[in-house]
Every structure is written in C-alpha cells, then in structure tokens.
C-alpha atoms as a PDB file:
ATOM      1  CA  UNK A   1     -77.522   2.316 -57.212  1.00  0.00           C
ATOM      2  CA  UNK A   2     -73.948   1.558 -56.152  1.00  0.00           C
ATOM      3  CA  UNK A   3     -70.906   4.154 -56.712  1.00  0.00           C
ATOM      4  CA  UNK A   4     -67.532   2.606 -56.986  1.00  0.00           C
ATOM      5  CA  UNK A   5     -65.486   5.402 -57.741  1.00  0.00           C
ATOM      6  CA  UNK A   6     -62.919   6.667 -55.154  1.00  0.00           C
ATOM      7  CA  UNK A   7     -64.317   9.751 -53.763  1.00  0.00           C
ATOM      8  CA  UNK A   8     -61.401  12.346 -54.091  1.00  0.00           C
ATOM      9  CA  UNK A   9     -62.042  16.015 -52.304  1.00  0.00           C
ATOM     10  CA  UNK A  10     -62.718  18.428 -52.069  1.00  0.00           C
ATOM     11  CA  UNK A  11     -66.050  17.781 -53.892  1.00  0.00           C
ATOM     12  CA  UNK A  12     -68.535  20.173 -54.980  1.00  0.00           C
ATOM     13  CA  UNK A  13     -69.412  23.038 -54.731  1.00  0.00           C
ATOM     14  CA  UNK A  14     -66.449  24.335 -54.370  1.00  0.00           C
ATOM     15  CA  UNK A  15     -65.180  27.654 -53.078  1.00  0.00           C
ATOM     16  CA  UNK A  16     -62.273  29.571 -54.412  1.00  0.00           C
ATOM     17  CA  UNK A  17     -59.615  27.706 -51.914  1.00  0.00           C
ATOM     18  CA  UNK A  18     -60.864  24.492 -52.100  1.00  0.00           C
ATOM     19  CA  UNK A  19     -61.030  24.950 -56.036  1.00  0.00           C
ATOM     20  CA  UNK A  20     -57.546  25.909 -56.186  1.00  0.00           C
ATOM     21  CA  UNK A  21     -56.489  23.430 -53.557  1.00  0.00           C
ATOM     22  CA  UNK A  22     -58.217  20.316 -56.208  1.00  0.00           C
ATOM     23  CA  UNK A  23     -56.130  21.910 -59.024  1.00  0.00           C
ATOM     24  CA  UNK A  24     -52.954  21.700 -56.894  1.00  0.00           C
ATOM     25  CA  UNK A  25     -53.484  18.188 -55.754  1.00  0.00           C
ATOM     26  CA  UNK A  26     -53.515  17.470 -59.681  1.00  0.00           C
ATOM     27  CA  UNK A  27     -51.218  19.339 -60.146  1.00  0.00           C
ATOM     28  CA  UNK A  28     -49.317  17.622 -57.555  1.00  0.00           C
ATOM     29  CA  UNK A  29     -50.716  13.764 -58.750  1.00  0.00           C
ATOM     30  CA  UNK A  30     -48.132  14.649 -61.942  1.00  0.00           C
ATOM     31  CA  UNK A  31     -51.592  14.829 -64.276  1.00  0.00           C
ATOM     32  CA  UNK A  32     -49.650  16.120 -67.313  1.00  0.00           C
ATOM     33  CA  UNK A  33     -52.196  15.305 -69.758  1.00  0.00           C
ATOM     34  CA  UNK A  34     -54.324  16.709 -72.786  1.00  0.00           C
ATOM     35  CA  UNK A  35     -57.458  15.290 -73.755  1.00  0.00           C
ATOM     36  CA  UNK A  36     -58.796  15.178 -77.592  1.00  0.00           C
ATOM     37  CA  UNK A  37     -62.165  13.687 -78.531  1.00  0.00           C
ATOM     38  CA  UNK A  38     -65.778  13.889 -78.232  1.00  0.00           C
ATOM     39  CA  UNK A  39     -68.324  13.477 -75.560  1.00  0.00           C
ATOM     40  CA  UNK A  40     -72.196  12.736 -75.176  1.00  0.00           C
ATOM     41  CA  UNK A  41     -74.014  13.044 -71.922  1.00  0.00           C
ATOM     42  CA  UNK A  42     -77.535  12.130 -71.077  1.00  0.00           C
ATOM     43  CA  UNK A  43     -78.585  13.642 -67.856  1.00  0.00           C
ATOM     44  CA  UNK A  44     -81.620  11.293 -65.835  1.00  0.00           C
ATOM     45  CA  UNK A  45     -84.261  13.715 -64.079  1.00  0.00           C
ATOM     46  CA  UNK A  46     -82.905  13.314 -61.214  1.00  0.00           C
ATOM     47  CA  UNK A  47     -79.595  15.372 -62.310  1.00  0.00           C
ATOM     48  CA  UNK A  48     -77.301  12.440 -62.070  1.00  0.00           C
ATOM     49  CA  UNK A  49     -75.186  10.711 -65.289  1.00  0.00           C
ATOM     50  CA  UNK A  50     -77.321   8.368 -66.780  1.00  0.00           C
ATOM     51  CA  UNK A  51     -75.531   7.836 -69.900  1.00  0.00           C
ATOM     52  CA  UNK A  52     -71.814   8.814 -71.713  1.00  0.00           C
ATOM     53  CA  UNK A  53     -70.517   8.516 -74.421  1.00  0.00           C
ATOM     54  CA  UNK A  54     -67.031   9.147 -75.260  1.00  0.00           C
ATOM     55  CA  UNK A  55     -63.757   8.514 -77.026  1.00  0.00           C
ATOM     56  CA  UNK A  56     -61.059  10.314 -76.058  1.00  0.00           C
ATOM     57  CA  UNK A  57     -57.330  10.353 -76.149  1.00  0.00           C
ATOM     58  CA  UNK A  58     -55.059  11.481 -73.818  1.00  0.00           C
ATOM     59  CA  UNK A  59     -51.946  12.962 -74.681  1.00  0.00           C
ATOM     60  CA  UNK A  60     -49.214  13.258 -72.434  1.00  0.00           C
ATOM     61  CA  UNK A  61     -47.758  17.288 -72.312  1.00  0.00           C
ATOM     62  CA  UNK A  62     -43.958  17.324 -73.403  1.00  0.00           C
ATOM     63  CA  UNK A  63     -42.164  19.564 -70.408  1.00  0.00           C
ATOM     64  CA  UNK A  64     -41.253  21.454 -73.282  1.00  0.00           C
ATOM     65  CA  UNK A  65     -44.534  22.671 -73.833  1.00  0.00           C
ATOM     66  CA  UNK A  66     -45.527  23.476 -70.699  1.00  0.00           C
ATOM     67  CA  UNK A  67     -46.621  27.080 -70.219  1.00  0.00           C
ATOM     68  CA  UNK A  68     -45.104  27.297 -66.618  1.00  0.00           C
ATOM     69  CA  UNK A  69     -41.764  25.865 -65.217  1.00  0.00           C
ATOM     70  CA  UNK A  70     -41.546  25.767 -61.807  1.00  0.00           C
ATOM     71  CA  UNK A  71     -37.920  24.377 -59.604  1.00  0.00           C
ATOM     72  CA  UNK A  72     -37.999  20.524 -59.187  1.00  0.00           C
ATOM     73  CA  UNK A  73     -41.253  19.714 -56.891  1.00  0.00           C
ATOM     74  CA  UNK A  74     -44.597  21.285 -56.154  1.00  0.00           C
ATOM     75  CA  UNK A  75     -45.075  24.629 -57.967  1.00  0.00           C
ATOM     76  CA  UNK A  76     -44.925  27.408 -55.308  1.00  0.00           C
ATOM     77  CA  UNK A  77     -47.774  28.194 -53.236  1.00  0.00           C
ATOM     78  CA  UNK A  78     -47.555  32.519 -54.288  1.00  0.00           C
ATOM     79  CA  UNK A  79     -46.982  31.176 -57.807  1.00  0.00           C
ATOM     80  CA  UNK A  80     -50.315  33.737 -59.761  1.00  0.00           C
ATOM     81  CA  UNK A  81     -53.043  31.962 -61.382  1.00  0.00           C
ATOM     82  CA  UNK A  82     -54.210  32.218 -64.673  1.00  0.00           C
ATOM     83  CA  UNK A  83     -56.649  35.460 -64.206  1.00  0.00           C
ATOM     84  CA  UNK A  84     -53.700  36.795 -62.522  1.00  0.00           C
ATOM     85  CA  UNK A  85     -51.370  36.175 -66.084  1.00  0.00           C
ATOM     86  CA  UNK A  86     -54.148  37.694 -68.188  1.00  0.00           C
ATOM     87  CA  UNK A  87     -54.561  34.071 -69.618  1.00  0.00           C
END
C-alpha cells in the first residue's frame, strides 16, 4: 500500500503541547472553516481506513462570527484555551 498524503506533524499520539501546537499551526494555516455533512467509516482489521464515505460541505466562518478576536496575526501564545473559558 502506498500513502500519498503529505505527512503534517506533529502526528499521533499526541501530548498536551504538541496537541495545542497542531491546533495553532491551523490556526495559523488561516483554516477558518465549518464542516456540515455525514460520514461512514469502515475500519480493516488491521486498524487502518479501509473505506469512507462522505459528503460534506465546508463553510467558510464570517470574522463576524468568530468567538475570539485576536490583533492582526497569530493569536497570542498566553491567549486561555477553551477548558480555560468554561467552553
């Protein structure tokens, strides 16, 4: 079996830094998207993909609906997470 995708890390598993630090480089990427639809997986034995299924839309996120504004450029490194909002 061949993999084209581009690898992107940090990959799994993830700790809580390197989690945060994949959220930030999407973050970072401008990935201001929502995605609507439906998906169907079908996992092989030996844990990998083997089939999906899915049609989705993705919805670009209006700036005036974002929950957090930050100053022009990368949201600040102290900025709290969600847990830390009590969202």
């Amino acid at each position: 079996m061949s993999i084209n995708a581009e690898v992107r890390p940090p990959i799994p598993p993830f700790t809580l830094e390197s989690a945060i630090e994949k959220v930030r480089l999407a973050e970072d990427a401008g990935n201001w998207f929502r995605s609507y639809g439906n998906e169907n997986w079908e996992f092989g034995p030996d844990g990998l993909t083997h089939h999906r299924y899915a049609c989705i839309n993705d919805m670009p996120i209006k700036a005036s609906d974002h929950k957090f504004h930050s100053p022009l450029g990368r949201r600040p490194d102290d900025h709290p997470g969600l847990s830390e909002l009590g969202l």
